[in-house]
Protein backbone atom coordinates (compact mmCIF):
# COMPACT_ATOMS: atom_id res chain seq x y z
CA UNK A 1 0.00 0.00 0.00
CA UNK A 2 1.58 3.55 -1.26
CA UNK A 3 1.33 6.75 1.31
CA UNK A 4 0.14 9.66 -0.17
CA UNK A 5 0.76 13.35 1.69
CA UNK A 6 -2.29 15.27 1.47
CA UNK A 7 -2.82 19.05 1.94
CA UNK A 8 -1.68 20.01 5.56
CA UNK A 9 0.39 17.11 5.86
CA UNK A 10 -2.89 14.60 6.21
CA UNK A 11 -1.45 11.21 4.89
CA UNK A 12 -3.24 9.33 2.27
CA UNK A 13 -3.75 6.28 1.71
CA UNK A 14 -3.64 4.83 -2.29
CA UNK A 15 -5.50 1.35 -2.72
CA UNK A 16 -2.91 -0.47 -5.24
CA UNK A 17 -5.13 -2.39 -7.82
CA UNK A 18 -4.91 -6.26 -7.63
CA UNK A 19 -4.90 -8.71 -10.41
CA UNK A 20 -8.31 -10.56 -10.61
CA UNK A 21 -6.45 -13.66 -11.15
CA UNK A 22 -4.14 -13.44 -8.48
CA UNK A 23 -7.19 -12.00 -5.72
CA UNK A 24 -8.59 -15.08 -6.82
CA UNK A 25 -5.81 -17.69 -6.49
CA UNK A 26 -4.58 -16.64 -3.07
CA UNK A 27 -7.75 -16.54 -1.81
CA UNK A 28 -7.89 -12.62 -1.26
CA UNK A 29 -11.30 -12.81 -3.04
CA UNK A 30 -14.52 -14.99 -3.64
CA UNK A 31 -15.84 -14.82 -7.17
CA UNK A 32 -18.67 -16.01 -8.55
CA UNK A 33 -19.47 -15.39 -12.46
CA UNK A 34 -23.31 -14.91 -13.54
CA UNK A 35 -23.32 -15.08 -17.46
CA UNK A 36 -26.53 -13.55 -18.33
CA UNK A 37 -27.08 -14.69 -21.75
CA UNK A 38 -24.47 -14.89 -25.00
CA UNK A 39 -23.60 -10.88 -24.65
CA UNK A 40 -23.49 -10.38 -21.02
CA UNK A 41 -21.86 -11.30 -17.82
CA UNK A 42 -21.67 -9.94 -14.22
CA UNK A 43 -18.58 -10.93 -11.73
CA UNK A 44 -19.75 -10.72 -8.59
CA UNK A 45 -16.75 -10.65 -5.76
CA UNK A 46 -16.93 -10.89 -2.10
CA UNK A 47 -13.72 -9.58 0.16
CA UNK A 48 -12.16 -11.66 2.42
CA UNK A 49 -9.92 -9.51 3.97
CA UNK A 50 -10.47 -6.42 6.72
CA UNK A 51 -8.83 -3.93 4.04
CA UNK A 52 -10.46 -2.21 1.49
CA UNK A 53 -9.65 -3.82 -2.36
CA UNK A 54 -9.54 -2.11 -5.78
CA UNK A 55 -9.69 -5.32 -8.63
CA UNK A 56 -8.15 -5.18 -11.82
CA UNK A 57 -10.24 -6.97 -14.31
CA UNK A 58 -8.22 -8.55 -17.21
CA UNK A 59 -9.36 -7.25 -20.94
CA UNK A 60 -10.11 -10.92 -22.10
CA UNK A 61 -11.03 -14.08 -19.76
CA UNK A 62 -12.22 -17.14 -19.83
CA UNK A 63 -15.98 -17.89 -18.76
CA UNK A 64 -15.78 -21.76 -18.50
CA UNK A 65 -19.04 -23.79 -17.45
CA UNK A 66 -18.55 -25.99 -14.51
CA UNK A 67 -20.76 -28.68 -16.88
CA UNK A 68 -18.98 -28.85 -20.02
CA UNK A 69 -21.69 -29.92 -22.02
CA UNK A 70 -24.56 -27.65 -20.81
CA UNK A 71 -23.88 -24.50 -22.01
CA UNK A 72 -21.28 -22.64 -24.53
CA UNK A 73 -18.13 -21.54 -22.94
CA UNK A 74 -16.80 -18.12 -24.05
CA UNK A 75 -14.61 -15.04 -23.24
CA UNK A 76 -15.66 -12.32 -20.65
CA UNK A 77 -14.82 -8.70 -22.18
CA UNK A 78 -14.34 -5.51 -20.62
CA UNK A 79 -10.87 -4.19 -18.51
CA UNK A 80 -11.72 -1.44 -15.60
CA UNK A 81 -11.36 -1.38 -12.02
CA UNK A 82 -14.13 -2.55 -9.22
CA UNK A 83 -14.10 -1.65 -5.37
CA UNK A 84 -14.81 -3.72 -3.27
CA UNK A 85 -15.18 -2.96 0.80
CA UNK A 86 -13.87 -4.61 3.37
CA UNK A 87 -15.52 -8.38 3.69
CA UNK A 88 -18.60 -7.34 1.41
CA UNK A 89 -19.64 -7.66 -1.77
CA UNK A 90 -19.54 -5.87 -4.98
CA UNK A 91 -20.61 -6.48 -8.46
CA UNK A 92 -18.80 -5.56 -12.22
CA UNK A 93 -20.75 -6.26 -15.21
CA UNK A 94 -18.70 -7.45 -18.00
CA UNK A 95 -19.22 -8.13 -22.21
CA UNK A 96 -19.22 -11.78 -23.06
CA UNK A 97 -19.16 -13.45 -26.56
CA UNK A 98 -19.53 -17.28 -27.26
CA UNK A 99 -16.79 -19.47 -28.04
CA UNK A 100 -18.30 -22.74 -28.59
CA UNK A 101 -20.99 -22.42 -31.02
CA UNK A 102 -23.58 -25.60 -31.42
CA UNK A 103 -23.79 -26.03 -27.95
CA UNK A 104 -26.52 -24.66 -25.96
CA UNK A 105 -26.84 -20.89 -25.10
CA UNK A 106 -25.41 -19.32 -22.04
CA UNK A 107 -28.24 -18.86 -19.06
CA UNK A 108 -27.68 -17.13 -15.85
CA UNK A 109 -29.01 -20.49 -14.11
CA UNK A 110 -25.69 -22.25 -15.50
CA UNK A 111 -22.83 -22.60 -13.45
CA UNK A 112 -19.54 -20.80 -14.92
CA UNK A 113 -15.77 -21.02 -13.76
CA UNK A 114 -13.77 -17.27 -14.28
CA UNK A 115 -10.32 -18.43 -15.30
CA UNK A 116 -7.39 -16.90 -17.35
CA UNK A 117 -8.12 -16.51 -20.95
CA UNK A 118 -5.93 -19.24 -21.77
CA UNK A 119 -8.46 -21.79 -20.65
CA UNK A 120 -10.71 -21.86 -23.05
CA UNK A 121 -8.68 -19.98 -26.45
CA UNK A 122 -4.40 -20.17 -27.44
CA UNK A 123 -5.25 -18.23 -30.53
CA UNK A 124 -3.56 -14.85 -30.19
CA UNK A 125 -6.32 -13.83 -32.83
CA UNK A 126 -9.29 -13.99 -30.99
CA UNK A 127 -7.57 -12.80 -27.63
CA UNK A 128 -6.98 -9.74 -29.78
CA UNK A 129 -10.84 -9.56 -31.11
CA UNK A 130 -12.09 -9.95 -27.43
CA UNK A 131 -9.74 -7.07 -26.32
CA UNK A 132 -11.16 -4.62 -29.06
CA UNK A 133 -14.85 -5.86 -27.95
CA UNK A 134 -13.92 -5.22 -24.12
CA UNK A 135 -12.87 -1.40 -25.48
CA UNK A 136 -16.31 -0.60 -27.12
CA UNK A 137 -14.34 -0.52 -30.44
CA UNK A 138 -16.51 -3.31 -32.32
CA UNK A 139 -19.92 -4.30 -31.80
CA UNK A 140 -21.52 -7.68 -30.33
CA UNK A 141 -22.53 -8.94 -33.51
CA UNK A 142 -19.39 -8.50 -35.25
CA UNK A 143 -17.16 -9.92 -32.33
CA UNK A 144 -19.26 -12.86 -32.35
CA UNK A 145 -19.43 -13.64 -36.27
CA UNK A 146 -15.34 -13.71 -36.05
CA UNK A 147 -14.68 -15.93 -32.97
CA UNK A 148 -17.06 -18.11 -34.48
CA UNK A 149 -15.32 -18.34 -37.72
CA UNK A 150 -11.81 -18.48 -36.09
CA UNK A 151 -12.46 -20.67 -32.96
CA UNK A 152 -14.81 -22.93 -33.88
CA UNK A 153 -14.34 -22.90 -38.03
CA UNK A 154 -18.04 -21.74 -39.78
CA UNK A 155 -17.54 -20.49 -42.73
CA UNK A 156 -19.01 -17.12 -44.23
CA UNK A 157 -21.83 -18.94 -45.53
CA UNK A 158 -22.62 -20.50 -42.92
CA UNK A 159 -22.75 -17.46 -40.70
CA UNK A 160 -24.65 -15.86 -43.17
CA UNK A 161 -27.02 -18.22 -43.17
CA UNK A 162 -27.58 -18.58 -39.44
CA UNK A 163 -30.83 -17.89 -38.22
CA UNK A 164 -32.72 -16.94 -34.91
CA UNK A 165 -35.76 -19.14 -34.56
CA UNK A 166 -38.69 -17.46 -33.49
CA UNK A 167 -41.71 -19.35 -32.24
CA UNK A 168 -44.46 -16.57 -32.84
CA UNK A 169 -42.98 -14.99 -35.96
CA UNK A 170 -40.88 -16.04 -39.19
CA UNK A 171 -36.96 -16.53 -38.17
CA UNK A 172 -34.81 -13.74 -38.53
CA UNK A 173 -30.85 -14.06 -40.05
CA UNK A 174 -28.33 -14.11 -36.81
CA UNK A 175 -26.04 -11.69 -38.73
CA UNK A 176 -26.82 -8.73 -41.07
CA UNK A 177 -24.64 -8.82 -43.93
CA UNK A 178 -22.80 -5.17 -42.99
CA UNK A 179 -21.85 -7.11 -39.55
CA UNK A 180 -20.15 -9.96 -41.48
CA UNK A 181 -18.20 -7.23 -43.81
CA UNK A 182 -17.10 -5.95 -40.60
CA UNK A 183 -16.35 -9.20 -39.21
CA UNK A 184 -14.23 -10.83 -42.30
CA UNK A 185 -11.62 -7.32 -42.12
CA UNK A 186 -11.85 -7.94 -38.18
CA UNK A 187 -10.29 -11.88 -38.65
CA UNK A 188 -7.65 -10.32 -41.09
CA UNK A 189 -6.75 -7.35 -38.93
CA UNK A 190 -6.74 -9.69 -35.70
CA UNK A 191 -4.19 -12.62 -37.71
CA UNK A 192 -2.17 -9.72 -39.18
CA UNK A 193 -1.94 -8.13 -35.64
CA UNK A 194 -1.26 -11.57 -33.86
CA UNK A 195 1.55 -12.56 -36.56
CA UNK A 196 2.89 -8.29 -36.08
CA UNK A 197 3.17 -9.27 -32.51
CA UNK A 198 4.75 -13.10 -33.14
CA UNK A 199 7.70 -11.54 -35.29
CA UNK A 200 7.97 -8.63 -33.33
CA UNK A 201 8.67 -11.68 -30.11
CA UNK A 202 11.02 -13.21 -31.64
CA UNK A 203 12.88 -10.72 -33.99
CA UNK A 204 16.57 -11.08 -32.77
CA UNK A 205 18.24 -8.07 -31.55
């Protein structure tokens, strides 16, 4: 914890932020992840300590369901920072895009599991598209047209022929074609990005 001196020699003290992660793994903080539906999420973290916390949410993570096979696993979105009082509770909503498409949508009665980002996705690609989505820099739709293509391997057709089924009304497409436009210079940006970033790694000096 940093000391600050305040006007008229008042000391002040500055909360230093802590990893989400690391709250988590030492035990500093109980976390329990609601995912809403397949665009939202809330963390919800209680304090076990007598101090007051500031947490440092991660720009991507993973949202993993504690039943593999129940719901679609996916990325939460969305860096900041989240107070939380000594040993109470506060809540940080966070983006969320699906990861694992043909398996059920996400419900906030499913159990999830928030772990490093690493978890559920390697590819430096979609890390990257979940990052710009966390920023407010691209929108649901088009976020979730390219993980799908890049984690899970539809094809542009197939995305553009995804539908939402309706029961009271005719189905509607999933994607509008504009979002898919987006989406297809999003995966080349993203590759081109991840490969900048490979070479950039291991360029020798």
């Amino acid at each position: 914890m940093i000391l600050l001196v305040a006007p008229f020699g008042v000391a002040k003290e500055e909360i230093v932020p802590v990893d989400l992660h690391e709250a988590i793994e030492t035990g500093t903080i109980d976390v329990k992840l609601i995912v809403k539906n397949g665009q939202q999420a809330r963390i919800v973290a209680k304090n076990n300590t007598d101090q007051p916390l500031t947490i440092q949410v991660p720009e991507a993570f993973a949202a993993v369901p504690v039943l593999a096979q129940t719901s679609q696993g996916g990325g939460g979105t969305g860096s900041g920072l989240f107070n939380v009082p000594p040993e109470k509770v506060a809540k940080h909503d966070v983006g969320f895009v699906c990861l694992e498409h043909g398996k059920p949508d996400p419900r906030s009665t499913m159990q999830y599991e928030l772990k490093p980002i690493s978890a559920i996705t390697t590819d430096p690609a979609v890390v990257e598209i979940l990052r710009l989505h966390g920023r407010r820099q691209i929108p649901h739709a088009v976020a979730q047209a390219a993980v799908w293509h890049l984690a899970n391997g539809l094809s542009w057709q197939q995305l553009a022929t995804k539908e939402r089924k309706n029961l009271s009304v005719p189905n509607t497409p999933y994607f509008s074609r504009s979002a898919l436009q987006w989406a297809g210079q999003l995966v080349a940006y993203a590759q081109q990005h991840a490969q900048s970033e490979a070479t950039t790694a291991y360029s020798p000096r």
